[in-house]
Protein backbone atom coordinates (compact mmCIF):
# COMPACT_ATOMS: atom_id res chain seq x y z
CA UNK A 1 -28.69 -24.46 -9.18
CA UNK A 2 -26.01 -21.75 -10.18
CA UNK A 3 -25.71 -19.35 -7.15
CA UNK A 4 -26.58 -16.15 -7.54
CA UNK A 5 -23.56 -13.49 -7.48
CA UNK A 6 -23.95 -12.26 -4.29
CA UNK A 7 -24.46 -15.47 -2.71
CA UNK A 8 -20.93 -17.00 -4.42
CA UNK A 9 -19.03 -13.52 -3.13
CA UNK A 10 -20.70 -14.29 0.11
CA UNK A 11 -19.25 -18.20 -0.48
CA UNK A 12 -15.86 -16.86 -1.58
CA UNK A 13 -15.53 -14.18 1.68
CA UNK A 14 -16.59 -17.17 3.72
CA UNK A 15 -13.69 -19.66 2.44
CA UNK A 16 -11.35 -16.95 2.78
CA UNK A 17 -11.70 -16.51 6.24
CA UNK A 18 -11.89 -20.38 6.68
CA UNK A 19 -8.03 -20.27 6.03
CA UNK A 20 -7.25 -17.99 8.29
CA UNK A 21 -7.03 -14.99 6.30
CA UNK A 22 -9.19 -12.28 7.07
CA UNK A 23 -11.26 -10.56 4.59
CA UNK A 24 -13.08 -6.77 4.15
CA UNK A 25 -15.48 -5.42 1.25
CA UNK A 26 -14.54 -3.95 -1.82
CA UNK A 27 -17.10 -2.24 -3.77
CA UNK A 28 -19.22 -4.17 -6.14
CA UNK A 29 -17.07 -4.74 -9.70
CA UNK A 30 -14.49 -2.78 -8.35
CA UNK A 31 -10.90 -3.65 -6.81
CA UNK A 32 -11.55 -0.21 -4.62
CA UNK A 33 -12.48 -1.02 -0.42
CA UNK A 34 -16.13 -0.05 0.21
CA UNK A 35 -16.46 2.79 2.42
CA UNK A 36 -14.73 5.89 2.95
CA UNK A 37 -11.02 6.69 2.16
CA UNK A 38 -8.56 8.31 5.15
CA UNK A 39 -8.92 11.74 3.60
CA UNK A 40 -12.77 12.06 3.45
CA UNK A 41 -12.60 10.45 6.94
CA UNK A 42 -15.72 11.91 8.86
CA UNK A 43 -14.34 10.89 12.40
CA UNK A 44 -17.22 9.45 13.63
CA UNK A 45 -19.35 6.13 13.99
CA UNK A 46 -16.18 3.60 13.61
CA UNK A 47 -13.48 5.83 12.82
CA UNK A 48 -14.36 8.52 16.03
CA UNK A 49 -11.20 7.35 17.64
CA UNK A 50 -9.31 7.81 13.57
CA UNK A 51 -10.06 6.40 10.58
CA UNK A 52 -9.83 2.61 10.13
CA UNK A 53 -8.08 1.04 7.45
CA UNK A 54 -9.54 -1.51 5.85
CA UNK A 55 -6.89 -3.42 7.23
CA UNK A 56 -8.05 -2.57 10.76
CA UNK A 57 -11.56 -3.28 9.57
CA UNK A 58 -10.96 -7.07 8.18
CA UNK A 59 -12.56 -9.99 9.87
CA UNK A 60 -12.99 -13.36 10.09
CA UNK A 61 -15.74 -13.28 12.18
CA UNK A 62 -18.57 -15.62 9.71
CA UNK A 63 -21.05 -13.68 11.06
CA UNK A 64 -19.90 -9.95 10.84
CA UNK A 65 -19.23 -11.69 7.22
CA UNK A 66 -22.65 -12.50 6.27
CA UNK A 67 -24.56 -10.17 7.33
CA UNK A 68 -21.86 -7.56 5.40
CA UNK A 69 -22.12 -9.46 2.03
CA UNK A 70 -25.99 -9.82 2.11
CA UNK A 71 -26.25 -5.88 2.45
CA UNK A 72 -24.97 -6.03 -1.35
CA UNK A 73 -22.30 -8.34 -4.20
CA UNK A 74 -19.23 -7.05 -2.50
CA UNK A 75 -15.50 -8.50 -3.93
CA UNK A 76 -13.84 -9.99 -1.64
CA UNK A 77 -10.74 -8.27 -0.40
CA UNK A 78 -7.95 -9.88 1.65
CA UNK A 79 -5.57 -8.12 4.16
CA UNK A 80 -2.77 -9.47 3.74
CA UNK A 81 -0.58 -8.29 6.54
CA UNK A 82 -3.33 -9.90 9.40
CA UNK A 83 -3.50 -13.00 7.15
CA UNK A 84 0.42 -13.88 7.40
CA UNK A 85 0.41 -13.34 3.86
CA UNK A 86 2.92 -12.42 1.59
CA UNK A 87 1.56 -12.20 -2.19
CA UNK A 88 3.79 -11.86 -5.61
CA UNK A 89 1.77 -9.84 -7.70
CA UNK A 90 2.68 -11.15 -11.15
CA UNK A 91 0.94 -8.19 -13.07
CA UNK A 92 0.65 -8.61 -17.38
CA UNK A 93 1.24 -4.91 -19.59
CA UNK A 94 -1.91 -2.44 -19.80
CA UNK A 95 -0.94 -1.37 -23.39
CA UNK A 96 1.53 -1.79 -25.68
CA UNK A 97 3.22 1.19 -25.18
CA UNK A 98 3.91 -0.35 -21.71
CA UNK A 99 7.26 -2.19 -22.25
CA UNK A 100 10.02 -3.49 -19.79
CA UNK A 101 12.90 -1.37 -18.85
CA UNK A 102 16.66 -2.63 -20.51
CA UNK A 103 17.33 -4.31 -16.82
CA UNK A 104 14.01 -6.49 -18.13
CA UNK A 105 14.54 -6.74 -21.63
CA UNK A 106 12.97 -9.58 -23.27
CA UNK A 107 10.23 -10.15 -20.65
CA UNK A 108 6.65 -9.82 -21.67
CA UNK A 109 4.74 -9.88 -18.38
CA UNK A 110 5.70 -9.94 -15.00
CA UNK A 111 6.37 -13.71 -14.57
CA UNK A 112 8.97 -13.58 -17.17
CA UNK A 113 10.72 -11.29 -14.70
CA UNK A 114 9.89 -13.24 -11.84
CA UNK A 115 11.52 -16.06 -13.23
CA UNK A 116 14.34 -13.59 -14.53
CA UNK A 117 14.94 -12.67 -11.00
CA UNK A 118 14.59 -16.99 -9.42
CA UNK A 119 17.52 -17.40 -12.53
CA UNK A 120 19.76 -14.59 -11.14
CA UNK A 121 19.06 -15.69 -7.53
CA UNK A 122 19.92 -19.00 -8.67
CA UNK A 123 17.15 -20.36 -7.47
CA UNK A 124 14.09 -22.18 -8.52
CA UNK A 125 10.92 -20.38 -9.98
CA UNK A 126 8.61 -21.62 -6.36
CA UNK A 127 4.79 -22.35 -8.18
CA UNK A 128 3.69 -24.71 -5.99
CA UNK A 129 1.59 -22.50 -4.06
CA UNK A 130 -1.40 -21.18 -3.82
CA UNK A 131 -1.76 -19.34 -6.97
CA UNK A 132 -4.82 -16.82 -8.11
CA UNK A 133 -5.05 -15.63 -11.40
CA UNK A 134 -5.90 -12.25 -11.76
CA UNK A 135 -8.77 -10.68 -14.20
CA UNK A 136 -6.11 -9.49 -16.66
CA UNK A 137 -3.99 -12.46 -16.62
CA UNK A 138 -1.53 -12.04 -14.12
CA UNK A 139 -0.98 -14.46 -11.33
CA UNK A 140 -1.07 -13.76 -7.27
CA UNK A 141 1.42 -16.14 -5.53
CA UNK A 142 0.59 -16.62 -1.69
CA UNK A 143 3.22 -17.76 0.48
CA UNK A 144 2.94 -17.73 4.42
CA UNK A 145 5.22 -14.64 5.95
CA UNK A 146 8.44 -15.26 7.59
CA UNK A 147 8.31 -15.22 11.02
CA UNK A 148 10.57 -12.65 13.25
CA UNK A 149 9.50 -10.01 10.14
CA UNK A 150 7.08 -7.71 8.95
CA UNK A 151 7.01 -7.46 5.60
CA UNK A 152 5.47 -4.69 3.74
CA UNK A 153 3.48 -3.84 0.06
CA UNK A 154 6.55 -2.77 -2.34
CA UNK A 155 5.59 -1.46 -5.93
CA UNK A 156 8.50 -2.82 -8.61
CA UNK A 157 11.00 -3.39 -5.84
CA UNK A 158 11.75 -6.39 -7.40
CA UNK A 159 11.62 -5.69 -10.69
CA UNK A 160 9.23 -4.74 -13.63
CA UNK A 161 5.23 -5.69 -13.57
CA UNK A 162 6.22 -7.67 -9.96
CA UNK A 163 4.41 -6.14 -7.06
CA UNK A 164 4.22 -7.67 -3.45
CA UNK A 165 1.44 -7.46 -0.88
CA UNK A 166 1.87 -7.95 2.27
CA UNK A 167 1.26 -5.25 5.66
CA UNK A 168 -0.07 -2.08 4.15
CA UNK A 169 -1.62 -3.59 1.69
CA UNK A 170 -4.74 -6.34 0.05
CA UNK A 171 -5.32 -8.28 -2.64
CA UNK A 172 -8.33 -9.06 -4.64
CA UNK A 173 -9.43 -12.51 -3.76
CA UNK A 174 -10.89 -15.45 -5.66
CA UNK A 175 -14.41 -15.49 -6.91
CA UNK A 176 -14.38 -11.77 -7.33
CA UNK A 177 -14.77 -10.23 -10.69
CA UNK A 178 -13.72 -6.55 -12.38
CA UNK A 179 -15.06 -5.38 -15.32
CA UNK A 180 -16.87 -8.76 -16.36
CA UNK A 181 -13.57 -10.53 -15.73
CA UNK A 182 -13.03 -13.18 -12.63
CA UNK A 183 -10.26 -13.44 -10.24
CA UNK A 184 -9.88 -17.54 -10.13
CA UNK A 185 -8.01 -20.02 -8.08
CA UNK A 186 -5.52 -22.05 -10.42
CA UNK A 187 -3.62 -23.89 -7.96
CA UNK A 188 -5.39 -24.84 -4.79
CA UNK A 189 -3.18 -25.62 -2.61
CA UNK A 190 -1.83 -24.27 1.23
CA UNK A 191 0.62 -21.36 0.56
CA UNK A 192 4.30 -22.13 0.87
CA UNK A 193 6.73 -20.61 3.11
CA UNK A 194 8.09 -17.61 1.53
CA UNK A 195 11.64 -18.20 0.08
CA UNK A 196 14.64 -17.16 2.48
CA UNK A 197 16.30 -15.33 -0.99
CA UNK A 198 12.74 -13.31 -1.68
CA UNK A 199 12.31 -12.19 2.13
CA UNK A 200 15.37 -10.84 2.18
CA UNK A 201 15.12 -8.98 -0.92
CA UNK A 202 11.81 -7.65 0.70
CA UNK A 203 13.08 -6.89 3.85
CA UNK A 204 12.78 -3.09 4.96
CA UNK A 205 15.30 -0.77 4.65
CA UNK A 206 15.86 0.87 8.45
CA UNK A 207 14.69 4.78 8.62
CA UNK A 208 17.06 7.18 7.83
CA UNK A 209 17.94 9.10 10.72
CA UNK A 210 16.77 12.49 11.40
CA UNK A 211 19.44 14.74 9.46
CA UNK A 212 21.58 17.13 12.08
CA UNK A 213 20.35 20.47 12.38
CA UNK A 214 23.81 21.59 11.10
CA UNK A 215 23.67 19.84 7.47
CA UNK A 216 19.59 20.89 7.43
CA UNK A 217 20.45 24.21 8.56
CA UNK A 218 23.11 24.40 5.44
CA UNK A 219 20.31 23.32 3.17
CA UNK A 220 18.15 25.70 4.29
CA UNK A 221 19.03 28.95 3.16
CA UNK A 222 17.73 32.22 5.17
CA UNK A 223 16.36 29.70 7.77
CA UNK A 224 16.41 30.40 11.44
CA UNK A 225 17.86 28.41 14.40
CA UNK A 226 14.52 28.13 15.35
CA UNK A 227 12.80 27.32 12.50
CA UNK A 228 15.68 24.93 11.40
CA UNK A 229 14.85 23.01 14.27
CA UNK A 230 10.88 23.06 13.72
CA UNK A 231 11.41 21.13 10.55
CA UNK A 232 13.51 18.66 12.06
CA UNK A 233 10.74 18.02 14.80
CA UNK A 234 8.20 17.89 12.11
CA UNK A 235 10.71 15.39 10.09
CA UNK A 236 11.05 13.49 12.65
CA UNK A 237 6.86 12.92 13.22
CA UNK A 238 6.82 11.74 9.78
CA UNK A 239 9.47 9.48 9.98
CA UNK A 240 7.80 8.00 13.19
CA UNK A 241 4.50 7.75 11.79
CA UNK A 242 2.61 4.25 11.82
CA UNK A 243 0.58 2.82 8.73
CA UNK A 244 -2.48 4.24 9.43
CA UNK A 245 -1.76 7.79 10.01
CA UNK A 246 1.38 8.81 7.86
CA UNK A 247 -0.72 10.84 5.31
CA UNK A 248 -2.14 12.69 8.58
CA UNK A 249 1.51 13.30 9.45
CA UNK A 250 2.57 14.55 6.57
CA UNK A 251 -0.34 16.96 6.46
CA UNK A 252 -0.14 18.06 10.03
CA UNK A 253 3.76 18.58 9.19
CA UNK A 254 2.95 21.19 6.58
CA UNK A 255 0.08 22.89 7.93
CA UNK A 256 2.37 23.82 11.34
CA UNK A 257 5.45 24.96 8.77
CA UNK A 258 3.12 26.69 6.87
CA UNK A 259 3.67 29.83 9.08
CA UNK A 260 7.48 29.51 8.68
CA UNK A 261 7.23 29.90 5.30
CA UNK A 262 4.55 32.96 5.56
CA UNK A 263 6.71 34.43 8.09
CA UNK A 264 9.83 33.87 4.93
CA UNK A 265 11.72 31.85 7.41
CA UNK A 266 11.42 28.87 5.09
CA UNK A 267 10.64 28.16 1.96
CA UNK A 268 7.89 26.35 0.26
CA UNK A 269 10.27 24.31 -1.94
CA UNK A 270 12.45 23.62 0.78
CA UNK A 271 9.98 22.18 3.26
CA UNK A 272 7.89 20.59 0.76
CA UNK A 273 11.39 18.39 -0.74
CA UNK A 274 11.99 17.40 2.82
CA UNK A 275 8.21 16.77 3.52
CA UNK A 276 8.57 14.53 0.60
CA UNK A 277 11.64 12.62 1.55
CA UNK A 278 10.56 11.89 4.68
CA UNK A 279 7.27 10.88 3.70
CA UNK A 280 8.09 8.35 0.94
CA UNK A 281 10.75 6.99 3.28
CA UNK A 282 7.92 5.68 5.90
CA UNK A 283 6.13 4.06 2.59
CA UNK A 284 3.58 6.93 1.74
CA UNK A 285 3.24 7.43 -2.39
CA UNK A 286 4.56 10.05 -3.67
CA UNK A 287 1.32 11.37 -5.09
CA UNK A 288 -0.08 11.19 -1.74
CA UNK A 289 2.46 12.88 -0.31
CA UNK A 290 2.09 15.87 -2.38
CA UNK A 291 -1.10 16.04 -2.00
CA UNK A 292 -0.68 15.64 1.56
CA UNK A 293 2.02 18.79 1.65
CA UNK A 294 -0.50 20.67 -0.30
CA UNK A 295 -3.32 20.73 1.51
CA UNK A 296 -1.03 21.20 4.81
CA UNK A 297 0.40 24.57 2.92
CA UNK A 298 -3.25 25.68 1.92
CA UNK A 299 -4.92 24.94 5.50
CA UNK A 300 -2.11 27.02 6.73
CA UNK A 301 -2.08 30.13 4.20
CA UNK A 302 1.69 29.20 2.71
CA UNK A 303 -0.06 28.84 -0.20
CA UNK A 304 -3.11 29.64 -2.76
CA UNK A 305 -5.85 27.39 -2.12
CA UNK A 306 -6.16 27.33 -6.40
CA UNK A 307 -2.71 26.42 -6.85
CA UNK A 308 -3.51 22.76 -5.01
């Protein structure tokens, strides 16, 4: 008897977690984690000491497991960063207006540019891994983390339609399906160590370090001693912030500048560039930054709550 969907999600969260490689709910045909994001965070029931990622939230507890998938046909999401994963997300183009850059040219999908990459490297394209592909076509490569680092998600680090997941981030995992379209296993096999070459390519930049108050002064026309040094302090919260709570600390950051720049010690553009800078250099989007700034700047009056 063919399983019913629910009960093969349930089968596919199960073998996930059987390898190690602990698993959370996505919402039903959708590559989006059930439950609330950071910034409708209620703080309360699980989250009333801060929101929990669903990285926090991922398990491979069987039966925290069960009795989550029987509540309804959840797709199965993978942490990746708990599950000593690193994943190569092999993505194909959405349109064909999407095209690769000249660095790319002549690759039609992001394994062409994978392999582009292995050639330049001079090393060999490494398939034999555990290999998903993806409901559009692309591929997810699993390989096993290196161990001494921690790797995070990049975004076209490595070069056109080539993602990586890793801490910070998930990937859709077999037996789940998006718009009528499956995610399916094409090469069973253990996931290989991560190439030497690749994890140092991935390997994280270190923090810049917090700019002297002379040079920010310089760039901060009009600006105070004092308020020159209360965007350095808030610089240097965002630069310290963990995964988890670097949106929070880019808000925070704004709202307590926003009197600076009511007061006409600072300006908006000028604390929202370094807001930005800062933020993105911790790994925060820079659409999330902004939005992050912008709500900081309303909450605090800097700014027109229409303008957001």
């Amino acid at each position: 008897m063919t399983p019913t969907p629910a009960l093969a999600l349930l089968r596919a969260a199960l073998a996930a977690a059987e390898r190690g490689w602990p698993v959370f709910p996505l919402r039903p045909g959708d590559k989006r984690p059930a439950g609330h994001p950071e910034r409708h965070c209620p703080g309360a029931g699980r989250c009333s000491e801060g929101h929990r990622t669903p990285e926090q939230r991922a398990t491979l507890d069987s039966e925290q497991i069960a009795q989550c998938w029987q509540t309804a046909p959840f797709n199965v999401g993978i942490a990746t960063g708990p599950a000593n994963l690193v994943v190569v997300d092999l993505d194909v183009p959405k349109d064909e207006t999407d095209t690769p850059p000249t660095e790319w040219a002549g690759a039609a999908e992001g394994l062409d540019v994978f392999a582009m990459l292995c050639e330049r490297a001079g090393e060999r394209l490494p398939t034999e891994t555990y290999t998903v592909r993806t409901r559009r076509g692309g591929q997810h490569l699993y390989f096993t983390a290196p161990i001494g680092k921690q790797l995070r998600s990049t975004a076209n680090a490595l070069g056109w339609k080539v993602d990586t997941r890793a801490w910070g981030g998930y990937v859709v995992g077999a037996g789940s399906a998006v718009g009528g379209a499956s995610y399916e296993i094409i090469h069973d096999a253990s996931p290989a160590p991560l190439p030497a070459w690749l994890s140092d390519l991935l390997a994280p930049k270190p923090a810049p370090a917090p700019m002297p108050l002379a040079e920010l002064s310089a760039r901060m026309r009009n600006a105070t001693a004092y308020s020159t040094a209360a965007l350095r302090g808030e610089l240097e919260k965002v630069l310290s912030a963990r995964e988890g709570g670097r949106n929070r600390a880019v808000y925070f950051a704004a709202y307590a500048l926003a009197r600076m720049i009511r007061s006409g010690d600072l300006t908006e553009a000028a604390v929202s560039s370094e807001l930005m800078s800062a933020g993105q250099s911790i790994g925060l989007p820079a659409g999330e930054c902004r939005i992050a700034i912008r709500s900081g700047f309303v909450r605090g009056g800097a700014t027109e709550a229409s303008a957001a």
